[in-house]
C-alpha atoms as a PDB file:
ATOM      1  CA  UNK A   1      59.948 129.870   0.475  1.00  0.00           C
ATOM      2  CA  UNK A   2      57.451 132.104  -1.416  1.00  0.00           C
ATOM      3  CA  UNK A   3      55.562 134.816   1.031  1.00  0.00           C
ATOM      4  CA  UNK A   4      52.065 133.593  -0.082  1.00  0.00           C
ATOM      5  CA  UNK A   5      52.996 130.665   1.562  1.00  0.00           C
ATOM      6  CA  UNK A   6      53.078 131.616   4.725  1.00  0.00           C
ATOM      7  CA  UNK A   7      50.202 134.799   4.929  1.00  0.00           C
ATOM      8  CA  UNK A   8      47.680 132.566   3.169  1.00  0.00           C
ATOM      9  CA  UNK A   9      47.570 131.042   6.924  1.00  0.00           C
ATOM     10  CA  UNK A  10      46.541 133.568   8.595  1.00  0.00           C
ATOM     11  CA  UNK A  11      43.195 135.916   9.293  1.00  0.00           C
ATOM     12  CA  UNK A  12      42.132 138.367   6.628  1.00  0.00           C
ATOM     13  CA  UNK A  13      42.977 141.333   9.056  1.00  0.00           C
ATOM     14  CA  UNK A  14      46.430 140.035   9.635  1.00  0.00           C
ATOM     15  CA  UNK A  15      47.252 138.409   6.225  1.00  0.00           C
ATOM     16  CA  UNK A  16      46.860 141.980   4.362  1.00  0.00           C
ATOM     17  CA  UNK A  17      48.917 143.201   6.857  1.00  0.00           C
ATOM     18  CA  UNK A  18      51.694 140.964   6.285  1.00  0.00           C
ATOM     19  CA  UNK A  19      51.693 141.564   2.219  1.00  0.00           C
ATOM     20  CA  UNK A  20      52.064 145.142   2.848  1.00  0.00           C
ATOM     21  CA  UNK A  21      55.155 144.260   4.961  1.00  0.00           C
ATOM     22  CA  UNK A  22      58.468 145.304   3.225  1.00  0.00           C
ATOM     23  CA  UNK A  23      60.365 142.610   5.395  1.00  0.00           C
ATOM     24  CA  UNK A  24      62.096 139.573   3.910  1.00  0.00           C
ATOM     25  CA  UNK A  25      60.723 136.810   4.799  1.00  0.00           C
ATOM     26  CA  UNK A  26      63.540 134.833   4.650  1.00  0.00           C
ATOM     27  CA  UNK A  27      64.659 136.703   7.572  1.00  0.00           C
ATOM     28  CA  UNK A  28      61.372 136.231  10.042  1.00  0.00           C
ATOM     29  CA  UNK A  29      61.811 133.122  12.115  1.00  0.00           C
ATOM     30  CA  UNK A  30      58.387 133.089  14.414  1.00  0.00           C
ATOM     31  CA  UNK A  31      54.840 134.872  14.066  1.00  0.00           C
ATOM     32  CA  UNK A  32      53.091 135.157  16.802  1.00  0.00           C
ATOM     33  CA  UNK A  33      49.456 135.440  17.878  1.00  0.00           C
ATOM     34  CA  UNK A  34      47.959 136.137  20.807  1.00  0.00           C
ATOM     35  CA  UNK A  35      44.662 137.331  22.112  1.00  0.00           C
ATOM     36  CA  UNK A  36      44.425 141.114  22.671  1.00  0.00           C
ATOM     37  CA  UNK A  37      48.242 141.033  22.324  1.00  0.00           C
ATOM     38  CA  UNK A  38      49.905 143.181  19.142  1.00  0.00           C
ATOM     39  CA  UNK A  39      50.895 140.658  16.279  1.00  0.00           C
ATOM     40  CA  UNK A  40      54.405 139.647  16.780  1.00  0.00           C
ATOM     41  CA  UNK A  41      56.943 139.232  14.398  1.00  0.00           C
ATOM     42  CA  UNK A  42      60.567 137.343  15.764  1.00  0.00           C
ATOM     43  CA  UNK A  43      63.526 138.266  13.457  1.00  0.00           C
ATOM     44  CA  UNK A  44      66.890 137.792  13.008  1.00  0.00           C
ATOM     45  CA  UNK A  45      67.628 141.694  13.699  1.00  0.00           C
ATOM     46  CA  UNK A  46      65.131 141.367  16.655  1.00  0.00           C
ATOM     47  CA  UNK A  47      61.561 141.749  17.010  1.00  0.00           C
ATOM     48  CA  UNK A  48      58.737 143.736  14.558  1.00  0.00           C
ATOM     49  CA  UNK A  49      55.160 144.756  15.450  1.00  0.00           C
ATOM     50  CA  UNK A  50      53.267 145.549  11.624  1.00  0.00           C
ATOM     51  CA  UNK A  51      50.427 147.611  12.086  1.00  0.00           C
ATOM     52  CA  UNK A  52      47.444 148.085   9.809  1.00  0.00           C
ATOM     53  CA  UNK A  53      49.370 149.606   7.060  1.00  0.00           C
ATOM     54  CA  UNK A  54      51.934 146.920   7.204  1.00  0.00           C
ATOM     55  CA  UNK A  55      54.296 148.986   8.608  1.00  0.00           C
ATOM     56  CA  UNK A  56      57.167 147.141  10.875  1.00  0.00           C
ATOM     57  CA  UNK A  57      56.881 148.922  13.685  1.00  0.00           C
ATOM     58  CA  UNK A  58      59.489 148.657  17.022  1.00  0.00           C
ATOM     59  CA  UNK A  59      56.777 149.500  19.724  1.00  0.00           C
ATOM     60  CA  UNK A  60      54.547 146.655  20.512  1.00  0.00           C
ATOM     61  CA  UNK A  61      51.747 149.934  21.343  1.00  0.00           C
ATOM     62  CA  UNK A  62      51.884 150.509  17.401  1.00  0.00           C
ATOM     63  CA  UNK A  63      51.281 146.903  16.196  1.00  0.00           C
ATOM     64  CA  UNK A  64      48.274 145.218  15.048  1.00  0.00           C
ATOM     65  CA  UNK A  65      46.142 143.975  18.405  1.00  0.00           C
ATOM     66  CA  UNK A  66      44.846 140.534  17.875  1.00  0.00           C
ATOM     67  CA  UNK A  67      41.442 139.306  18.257  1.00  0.00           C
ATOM     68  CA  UNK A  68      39.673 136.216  19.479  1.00  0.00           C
ATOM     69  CA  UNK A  69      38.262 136.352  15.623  1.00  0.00           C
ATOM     70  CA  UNK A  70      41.640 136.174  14.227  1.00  0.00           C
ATOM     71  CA  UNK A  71      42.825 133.439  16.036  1.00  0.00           C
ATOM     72  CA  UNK A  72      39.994 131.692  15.174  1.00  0.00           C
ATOM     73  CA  UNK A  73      39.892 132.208  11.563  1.00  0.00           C
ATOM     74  CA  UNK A  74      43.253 131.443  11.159  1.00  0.00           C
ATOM     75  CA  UNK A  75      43.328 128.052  12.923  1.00  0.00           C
ATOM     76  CA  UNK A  76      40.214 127.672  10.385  1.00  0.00           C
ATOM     77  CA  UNK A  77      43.200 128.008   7.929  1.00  0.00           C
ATOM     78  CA  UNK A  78      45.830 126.230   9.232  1.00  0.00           C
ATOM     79  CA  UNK A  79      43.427 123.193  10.108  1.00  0.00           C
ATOM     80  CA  UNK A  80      42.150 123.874   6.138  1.00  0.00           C
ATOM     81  CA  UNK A  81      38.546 123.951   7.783  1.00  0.00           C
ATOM     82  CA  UNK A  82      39.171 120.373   9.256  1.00  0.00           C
ATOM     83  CA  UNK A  83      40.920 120.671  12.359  1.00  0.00           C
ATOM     84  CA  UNK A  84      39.215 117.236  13.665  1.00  0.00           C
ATOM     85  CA  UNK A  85      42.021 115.866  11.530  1.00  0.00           C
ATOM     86  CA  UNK A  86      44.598 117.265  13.453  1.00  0.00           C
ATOM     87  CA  UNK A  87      43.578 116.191  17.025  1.00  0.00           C
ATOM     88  CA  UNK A  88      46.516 113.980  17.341  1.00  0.00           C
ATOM     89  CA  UNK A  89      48.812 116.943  16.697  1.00  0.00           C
ATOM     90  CA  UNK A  90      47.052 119.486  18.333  1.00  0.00           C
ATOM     91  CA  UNK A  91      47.065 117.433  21.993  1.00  0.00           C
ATOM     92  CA  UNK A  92      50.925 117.615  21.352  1.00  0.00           C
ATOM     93  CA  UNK A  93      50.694 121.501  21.542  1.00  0.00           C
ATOM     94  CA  UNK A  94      51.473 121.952  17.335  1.00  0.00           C
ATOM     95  CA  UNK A  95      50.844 120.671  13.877  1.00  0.00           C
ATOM     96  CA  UNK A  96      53.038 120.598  10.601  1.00  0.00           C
ATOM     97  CA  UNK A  97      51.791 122.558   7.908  1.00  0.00           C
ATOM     98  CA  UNK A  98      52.530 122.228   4.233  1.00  0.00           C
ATOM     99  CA  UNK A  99      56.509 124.001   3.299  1.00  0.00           C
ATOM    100  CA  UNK A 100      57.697 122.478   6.566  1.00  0.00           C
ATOM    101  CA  UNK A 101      56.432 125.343   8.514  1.00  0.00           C
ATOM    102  CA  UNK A 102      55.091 124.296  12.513  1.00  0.00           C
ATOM    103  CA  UNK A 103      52.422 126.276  14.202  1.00  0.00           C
ATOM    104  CA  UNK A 104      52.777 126.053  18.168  1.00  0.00           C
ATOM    105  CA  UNK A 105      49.194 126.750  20.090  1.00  0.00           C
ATOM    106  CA  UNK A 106      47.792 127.357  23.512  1.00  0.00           C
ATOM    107  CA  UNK A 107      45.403 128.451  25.328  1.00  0.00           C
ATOM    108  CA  UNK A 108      42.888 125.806  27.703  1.00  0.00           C
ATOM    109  CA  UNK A 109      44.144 122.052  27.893  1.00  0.00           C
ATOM    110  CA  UNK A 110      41.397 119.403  28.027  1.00  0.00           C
ATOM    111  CA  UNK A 111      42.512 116.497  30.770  1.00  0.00           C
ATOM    112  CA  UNK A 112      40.843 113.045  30.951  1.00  0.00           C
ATOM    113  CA  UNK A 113      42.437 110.074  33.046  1.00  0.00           C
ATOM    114  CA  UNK A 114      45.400 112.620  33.694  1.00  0.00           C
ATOM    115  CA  UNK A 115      46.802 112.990  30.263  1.00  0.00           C
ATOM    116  CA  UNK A 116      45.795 115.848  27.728  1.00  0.00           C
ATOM    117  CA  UNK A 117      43.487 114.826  25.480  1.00  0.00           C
ATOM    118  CA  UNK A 118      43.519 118.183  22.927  1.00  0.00           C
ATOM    119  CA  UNK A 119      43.244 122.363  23.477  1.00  0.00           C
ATOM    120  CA  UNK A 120      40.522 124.462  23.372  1.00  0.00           C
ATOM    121  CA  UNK A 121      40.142 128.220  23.528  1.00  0.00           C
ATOM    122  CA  UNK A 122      43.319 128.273  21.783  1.00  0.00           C
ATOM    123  CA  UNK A 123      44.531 131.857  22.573  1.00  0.00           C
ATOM    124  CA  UNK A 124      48.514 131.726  21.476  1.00  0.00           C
ATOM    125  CA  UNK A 125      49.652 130.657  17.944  1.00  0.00           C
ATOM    126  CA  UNK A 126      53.255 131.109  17.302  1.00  0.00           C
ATOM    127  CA  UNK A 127      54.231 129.808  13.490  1.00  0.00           C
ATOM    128  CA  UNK A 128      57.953 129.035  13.214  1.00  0.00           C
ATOM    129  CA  UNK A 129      58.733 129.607   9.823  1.00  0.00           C
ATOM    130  CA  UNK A 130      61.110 126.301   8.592  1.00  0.00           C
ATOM    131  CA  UNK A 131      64.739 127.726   7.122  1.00  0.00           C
ATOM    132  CA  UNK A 132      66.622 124.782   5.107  1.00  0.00           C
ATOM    133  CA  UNK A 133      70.369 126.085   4.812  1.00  0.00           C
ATOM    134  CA  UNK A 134      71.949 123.715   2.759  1.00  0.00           C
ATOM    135  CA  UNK A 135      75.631 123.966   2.707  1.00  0.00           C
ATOM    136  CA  UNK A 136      75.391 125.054   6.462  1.00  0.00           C
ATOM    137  CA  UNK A 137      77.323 121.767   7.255  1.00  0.00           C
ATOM    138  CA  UNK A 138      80.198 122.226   5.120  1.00  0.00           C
ATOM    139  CA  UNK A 139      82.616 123.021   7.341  1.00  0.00           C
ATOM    140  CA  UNK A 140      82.319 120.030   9.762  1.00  0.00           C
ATOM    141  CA  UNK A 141      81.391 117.000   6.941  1.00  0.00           C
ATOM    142  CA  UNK A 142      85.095 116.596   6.227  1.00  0.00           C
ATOM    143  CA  UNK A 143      85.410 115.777  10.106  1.00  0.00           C
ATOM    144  CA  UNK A 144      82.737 113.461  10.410  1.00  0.00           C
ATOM    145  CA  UNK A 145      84.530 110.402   8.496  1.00  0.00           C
ATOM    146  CA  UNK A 146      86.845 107.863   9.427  1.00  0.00           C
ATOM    147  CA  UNK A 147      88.161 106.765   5.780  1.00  0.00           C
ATOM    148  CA  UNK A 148      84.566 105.883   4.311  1.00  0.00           C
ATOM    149  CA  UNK A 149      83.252 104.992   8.032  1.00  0.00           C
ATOM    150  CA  UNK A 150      80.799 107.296   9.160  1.00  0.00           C
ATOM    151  CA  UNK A 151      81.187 108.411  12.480  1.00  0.00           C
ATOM    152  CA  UNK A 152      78.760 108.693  15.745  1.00  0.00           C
ATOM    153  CA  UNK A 153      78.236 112.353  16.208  1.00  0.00           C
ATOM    154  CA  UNK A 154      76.766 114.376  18.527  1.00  0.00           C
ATOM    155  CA  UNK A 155      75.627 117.893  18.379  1.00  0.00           C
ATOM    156  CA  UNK A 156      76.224 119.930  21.126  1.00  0.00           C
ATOM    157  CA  UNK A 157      73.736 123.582  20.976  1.00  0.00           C
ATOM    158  CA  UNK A 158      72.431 125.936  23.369  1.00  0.00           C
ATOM    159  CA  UNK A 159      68.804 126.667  22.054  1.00  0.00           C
ATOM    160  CA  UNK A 160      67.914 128.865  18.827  1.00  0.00           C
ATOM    161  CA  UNK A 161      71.673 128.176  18.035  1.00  0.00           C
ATOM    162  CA  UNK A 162      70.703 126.217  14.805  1.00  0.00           C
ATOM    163  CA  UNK A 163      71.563 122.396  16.048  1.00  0.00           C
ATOM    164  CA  UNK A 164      67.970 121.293  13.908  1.00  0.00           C
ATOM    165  CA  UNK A 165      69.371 123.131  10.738  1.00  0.00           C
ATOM    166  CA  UNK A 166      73.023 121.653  10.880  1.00  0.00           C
ATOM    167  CA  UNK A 167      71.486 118.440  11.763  1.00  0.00           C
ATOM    168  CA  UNK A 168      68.933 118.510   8.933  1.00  0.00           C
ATOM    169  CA  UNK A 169      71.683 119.292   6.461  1.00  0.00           C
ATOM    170  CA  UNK A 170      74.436 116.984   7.504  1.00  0.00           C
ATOM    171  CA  UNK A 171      71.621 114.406   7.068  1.00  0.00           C
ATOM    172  CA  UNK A 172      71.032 115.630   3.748  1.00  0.00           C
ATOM    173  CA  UNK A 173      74.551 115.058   2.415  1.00  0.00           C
ATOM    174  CA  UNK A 174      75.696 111.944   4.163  1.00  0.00           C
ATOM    175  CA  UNK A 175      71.847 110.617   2.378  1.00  0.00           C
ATOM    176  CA  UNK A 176      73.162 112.461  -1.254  1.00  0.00           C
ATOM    177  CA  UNK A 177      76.905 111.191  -1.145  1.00  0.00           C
ATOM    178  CA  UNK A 178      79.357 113.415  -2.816  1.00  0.00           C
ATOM    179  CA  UNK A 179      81.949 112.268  -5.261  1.00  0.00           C
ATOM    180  CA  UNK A 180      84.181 112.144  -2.294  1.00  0.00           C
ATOM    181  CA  UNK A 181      81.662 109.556   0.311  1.00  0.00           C
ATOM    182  CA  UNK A 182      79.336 107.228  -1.150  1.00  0.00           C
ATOM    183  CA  UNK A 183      75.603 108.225  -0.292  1.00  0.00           C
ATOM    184  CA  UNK A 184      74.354 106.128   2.904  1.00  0.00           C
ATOM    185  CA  UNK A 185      70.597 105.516   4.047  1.00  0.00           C
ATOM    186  CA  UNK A 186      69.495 107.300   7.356  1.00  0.00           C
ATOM    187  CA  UNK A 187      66.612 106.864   9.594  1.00  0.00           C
ATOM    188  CA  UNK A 188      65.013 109.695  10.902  1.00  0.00           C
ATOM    189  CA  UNK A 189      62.752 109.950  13.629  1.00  0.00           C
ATOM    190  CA  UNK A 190      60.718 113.243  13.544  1.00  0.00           C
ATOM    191  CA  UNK A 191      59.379 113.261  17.157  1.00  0.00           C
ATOM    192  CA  UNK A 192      58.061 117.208  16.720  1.00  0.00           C
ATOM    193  CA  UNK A 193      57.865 117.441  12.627  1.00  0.00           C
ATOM    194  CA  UNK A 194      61.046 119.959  12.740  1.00  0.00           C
ATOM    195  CA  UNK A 195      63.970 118.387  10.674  1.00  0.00           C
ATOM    196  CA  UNK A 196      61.734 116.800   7.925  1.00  0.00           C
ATOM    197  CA  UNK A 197      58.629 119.102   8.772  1.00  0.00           C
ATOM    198  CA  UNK A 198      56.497 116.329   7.007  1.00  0.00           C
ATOM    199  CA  UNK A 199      53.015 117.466   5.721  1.00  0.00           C
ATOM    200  CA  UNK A 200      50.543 114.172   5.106  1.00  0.00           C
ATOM    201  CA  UNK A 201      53.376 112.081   5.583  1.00  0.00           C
ATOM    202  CA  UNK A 202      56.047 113.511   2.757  1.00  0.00           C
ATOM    203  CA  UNK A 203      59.414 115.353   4.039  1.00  0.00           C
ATOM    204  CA  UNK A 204      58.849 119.344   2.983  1.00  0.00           C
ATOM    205  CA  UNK A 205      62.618 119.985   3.724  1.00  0.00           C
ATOM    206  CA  UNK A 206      65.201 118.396   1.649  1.00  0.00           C
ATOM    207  CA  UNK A 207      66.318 115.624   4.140  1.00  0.00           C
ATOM    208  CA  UNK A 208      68.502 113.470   0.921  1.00  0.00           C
ATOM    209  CA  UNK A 209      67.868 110.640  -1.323  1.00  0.00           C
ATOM    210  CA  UNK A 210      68.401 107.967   0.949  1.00  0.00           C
ATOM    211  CA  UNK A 211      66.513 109.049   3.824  1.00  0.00           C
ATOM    212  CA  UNK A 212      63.640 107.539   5.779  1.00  0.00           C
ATOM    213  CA  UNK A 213      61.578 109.666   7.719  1.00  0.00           C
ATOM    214  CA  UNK A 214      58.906 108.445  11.099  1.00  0.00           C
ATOM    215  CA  UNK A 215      57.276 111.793  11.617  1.00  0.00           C
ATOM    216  CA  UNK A 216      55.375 112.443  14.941  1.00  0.00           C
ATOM    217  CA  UNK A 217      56.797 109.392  16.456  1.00  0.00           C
ATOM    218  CA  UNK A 218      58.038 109.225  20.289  1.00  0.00           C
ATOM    219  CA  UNK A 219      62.672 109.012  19.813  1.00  0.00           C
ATOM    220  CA  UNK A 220      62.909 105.705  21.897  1.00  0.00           C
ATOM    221  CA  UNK A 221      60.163 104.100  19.884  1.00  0.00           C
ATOM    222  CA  UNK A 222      60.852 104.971  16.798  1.00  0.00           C
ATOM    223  CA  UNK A 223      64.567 104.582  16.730  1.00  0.00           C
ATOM    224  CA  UNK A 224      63.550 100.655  17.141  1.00  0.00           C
ATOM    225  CA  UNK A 225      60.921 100.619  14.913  1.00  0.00           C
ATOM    226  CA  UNK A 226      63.414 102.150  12.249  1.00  0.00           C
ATOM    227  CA  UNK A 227      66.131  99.386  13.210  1.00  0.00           C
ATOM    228  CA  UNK A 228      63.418  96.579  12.577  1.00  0.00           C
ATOM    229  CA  UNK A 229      61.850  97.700   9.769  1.00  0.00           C
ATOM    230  CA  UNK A 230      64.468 100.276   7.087  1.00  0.00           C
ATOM    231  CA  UNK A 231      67.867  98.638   7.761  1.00  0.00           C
ATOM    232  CA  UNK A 232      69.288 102.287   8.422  1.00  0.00           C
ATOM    233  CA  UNK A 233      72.988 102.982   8.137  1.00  0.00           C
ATOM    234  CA  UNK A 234      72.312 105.933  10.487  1.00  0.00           C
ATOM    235  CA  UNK A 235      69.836 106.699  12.419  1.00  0.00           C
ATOM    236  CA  UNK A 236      69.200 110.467  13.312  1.00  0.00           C
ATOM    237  CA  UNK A 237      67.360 112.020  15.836  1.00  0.00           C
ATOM    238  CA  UNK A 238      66.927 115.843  17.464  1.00  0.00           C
ATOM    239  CA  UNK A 239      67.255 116.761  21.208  1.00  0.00           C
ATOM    240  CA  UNK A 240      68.020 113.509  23.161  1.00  0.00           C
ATOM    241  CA  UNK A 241      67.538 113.581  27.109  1.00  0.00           C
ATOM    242  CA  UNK A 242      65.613 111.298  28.968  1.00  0.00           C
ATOM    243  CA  UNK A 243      66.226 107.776  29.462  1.00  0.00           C
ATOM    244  CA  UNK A 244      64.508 106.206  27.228  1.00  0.00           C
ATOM    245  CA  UNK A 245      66.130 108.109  24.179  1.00  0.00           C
ATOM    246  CA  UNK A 246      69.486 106.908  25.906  1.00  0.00           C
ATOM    247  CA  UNK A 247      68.872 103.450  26.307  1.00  0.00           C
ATOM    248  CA  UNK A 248      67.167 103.259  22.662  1.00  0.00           C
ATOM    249  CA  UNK A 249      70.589 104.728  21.081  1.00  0.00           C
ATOM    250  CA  UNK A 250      72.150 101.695  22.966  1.00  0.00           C
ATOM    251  CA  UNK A 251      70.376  99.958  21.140  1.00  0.00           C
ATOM    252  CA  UNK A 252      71.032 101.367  17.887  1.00  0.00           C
ATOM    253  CA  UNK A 253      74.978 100.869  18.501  1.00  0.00           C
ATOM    254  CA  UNK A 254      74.622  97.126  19.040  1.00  0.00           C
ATOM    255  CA  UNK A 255      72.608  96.692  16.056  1.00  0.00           C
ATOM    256  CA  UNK A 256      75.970  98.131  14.284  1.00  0.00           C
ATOM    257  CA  UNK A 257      74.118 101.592  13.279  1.00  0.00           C
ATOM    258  CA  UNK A 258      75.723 105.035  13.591  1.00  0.00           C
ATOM    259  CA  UNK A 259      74.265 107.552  15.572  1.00  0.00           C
ATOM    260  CA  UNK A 260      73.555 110.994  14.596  1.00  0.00           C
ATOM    261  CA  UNK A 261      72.211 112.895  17.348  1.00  0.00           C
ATOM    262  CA  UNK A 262      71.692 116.699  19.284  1.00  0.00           C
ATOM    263  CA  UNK A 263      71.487 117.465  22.585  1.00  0.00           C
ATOM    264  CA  UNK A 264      71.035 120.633  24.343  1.00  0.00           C
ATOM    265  CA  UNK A 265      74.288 122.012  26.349  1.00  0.00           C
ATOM    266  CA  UNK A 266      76.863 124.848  26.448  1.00  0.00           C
ATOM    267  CA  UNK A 267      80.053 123.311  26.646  1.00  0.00           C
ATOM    268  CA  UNK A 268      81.734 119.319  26.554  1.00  0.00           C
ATOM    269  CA  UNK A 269      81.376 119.658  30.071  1.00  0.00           C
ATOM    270  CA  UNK A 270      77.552 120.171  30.124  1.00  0.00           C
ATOM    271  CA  UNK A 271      77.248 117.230  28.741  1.00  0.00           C
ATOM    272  CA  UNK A 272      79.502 115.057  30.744  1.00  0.00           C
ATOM    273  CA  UNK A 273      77.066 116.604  33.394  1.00  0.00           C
ATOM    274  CA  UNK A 274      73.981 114.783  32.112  1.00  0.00           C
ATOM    275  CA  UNK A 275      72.520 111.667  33.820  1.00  0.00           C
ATOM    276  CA  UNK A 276      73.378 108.454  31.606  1.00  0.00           C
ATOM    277  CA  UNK A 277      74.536 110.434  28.731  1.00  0.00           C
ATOM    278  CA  UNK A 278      77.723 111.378  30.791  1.00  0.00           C
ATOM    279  CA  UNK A 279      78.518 107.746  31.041  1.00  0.00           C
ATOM    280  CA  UNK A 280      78.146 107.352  26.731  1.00  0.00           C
ATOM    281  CA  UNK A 281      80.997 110.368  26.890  1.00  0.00           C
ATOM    282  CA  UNK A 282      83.214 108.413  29.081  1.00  0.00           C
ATOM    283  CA  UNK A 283      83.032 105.398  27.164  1.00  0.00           C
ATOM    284  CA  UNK A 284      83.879 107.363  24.306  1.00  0.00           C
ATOM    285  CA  UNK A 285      80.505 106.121  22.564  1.00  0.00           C
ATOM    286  CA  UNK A 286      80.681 109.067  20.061  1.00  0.00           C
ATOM    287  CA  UNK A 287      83.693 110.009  17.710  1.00  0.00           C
ATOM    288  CA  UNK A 288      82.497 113.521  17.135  1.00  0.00           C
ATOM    289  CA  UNK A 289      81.322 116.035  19.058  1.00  0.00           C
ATOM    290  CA  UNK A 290      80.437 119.204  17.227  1.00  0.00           C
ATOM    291  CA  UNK A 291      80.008 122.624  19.423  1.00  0.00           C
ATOM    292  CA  UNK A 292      77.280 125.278  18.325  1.00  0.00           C
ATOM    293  CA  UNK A 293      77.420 128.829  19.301  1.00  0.00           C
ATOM    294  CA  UNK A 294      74.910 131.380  18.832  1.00  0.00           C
ATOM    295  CA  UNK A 295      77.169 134.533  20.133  1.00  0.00           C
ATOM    296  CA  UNK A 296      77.889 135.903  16.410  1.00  0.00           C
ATOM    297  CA  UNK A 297      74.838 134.657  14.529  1.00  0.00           C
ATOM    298  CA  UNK A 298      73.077 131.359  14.982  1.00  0.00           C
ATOM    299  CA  UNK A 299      74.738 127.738  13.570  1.00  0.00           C
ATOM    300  CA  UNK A 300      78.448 129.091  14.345  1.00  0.00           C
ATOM    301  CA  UNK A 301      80.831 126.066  14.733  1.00  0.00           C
ATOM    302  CA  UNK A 302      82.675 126.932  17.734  1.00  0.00           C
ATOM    303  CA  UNK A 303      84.394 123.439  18.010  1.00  0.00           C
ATOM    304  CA  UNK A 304      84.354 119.881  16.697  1.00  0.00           C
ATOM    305  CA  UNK A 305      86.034 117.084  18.992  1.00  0.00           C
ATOM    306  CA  UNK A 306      86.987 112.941  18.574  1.00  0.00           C
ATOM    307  CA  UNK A 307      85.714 110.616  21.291  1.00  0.00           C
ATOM    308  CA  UNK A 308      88.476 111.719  23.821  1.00  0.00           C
ATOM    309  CA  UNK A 309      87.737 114.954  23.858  1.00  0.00           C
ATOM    310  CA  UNK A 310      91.269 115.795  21.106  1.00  0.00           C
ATOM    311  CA  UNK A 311      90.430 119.258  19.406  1.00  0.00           C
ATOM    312  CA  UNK A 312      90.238 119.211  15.832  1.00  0.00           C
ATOM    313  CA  UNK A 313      88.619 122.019  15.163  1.00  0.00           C
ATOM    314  CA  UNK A 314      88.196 125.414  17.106  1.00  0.00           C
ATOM    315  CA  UNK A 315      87.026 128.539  15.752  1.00  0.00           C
ATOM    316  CA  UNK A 316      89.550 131.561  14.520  1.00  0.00           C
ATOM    317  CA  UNK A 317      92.156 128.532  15.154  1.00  0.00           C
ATOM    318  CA  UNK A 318      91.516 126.495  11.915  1.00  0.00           C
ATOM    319  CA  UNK A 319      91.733 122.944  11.468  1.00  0.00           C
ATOM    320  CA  UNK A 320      94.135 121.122  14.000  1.00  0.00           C
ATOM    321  CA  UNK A 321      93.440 117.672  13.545  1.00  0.00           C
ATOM    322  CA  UNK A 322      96.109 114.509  14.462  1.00  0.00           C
ATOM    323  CA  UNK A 323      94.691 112.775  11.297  1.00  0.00           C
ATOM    324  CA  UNK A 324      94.859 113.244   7.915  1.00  0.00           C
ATOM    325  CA  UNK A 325      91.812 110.590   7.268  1.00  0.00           C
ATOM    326  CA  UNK A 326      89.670 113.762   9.498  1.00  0.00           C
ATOM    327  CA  UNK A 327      90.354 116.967   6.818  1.00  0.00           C
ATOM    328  CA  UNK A 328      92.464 117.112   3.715  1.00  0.00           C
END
């Protein structure tokens, strides 16, 4: 990711500001705008208010106060002078822009017959800058195979614990193939633009070979119209919950098709917790679990389970699993 990338989005006020910064960039997950508010910076060491001299300053009273003008002239930016083209996106609350990189808004919601039709006034943009760690999912891959079988996993994560980033990369390799697995084909189903982070339709994260990408499409919908239309191996999707999404992957297992999947929860038990996805756990739908803790630094396995809840993996333990087809 190249810095220009990224300030060339913003108003002329804040852009200089952020090439003065001495900050890597690499490090800076959100920036945020808000109106009369000091310009926000969200990194992994905490958060950064840059004033005029692009200095990072620790007290928001230092930063850089935001005006109605630069929120303005930077969704001028963003929208690349066009933001008509965007009102799809925009009604959803954000829009993918190119490097992966999604810019949330708010500010005053437009309503007709009950449902938002778009935002206006937009007072709030927070741009969450993408981060593609590949090799994050090296530790777990050797766990996720039965011989050559792929196995239905699910991703358990607390939020901002890096589920979307393991996801994104375990999709990557099991698309690749190593000399170890053959590469497979995955479906992906983009509901919010954040594994893939599509731009005009084409993936701007490395997502694998072999994978087929619905960006901005609904889970439930698009996990059938995947199944009907790409003959997926595995079909991948982020944050599952309601019941659609749960009776769609139902779906997807009696068309034969693994499921790779995240969900939001703390512990096994969270999860067992959870209308209708409970009842997947206790029919041992998934082979894998995999356990995400955010305590030391985001994306920390904490554990990796089979479908009956057998550890095979816990942190500072080391591998401890019953079969030698899991690890070798």
């Amino acid at each position: 990711m190249k810095k220009e990338e990224i300030t060339r989005l913003f108003s002329g006020r804040v852009r200089r500001a952020l090439e003065k910064l001495e900050l890597d960039f690499g490090r800076v997950h959100e920036i945020r705008l808000r109106t009369g508010a000091p310009l926000q910076l969200v990194c992994q060491k905490g958060e950064y208010f840059p004033d005029e001299e692009g200095r990072a300053r620790r007290e928001p009273g230092q930063g850089i106060q935001v005006s109605e003008r630069d929120l303005k002239e930077t969704m001028e930016y963003i929208g690349n002078y066009s933001l008509y083209a965007y009102e799809d996106e925009i009604r959803q609350g954000f829009l993918t822009v190119q490097g992966g990189h999604r810019v949330g808004i708010a500010g005053k919601t437009v309503i007709e017959d009950g449902r938002v039709k778009g935002i206006s006034h937009i007072s709030c943009i927070n741009l969450r800058i993408s981060h593609s760690v590949e090799g994050c999912a090296n530790l777990v891959m050797p766990y996720l195979w039965e011989g050559r079988e792929f196995c239905h996993t699910l991703i358990i994560s607390a939020p901002r614990c890096g589920k979307t980033t393991l996801l994104r990369d375990v999709i990557r390799q099991i698309s690749d193939g190593s000399e170890r697995y053959p590469g497979i084909t995955v479906g992906v189903v983009d509901e919010r633009s954040e594994i893939a982070g599509s731009y005009l339709g084409v993936a701007q994260n490395h997502v694998g070979i072999r994978t087929d990408v619905l960006d901005g499409c609904p889970k439930a919908e698009g996990m059938m119209m995947l199944i009907r239309s790409m003959s997926p191996d595995v079909v991948a999707v982020d944050e599952i919950g309601t019941q659609a999404d749960l009776y769609a992957l139902e779906s997807v297992l009696n068309c034969g098709c693994k499921v790779l999947a995240t969900v939001h929860g703390n512990s096994m038990e969270d999860v067992r917790k959870k209308p209708l996805l409970g009842d997947l756990v206790d029919r041992h739908v998934f082979e894998r679990y995999i356990l995400l803790s955010g305590k030391e630094k985001p994306g920390t396995v904490q554990a990796i389970f089979d479908g009956r809840g057998t550890s095979l993996y816990q942190k500072g333990v080391g591998a401890c699993c019953v079969s030698s087809r899991c690890v070798s």
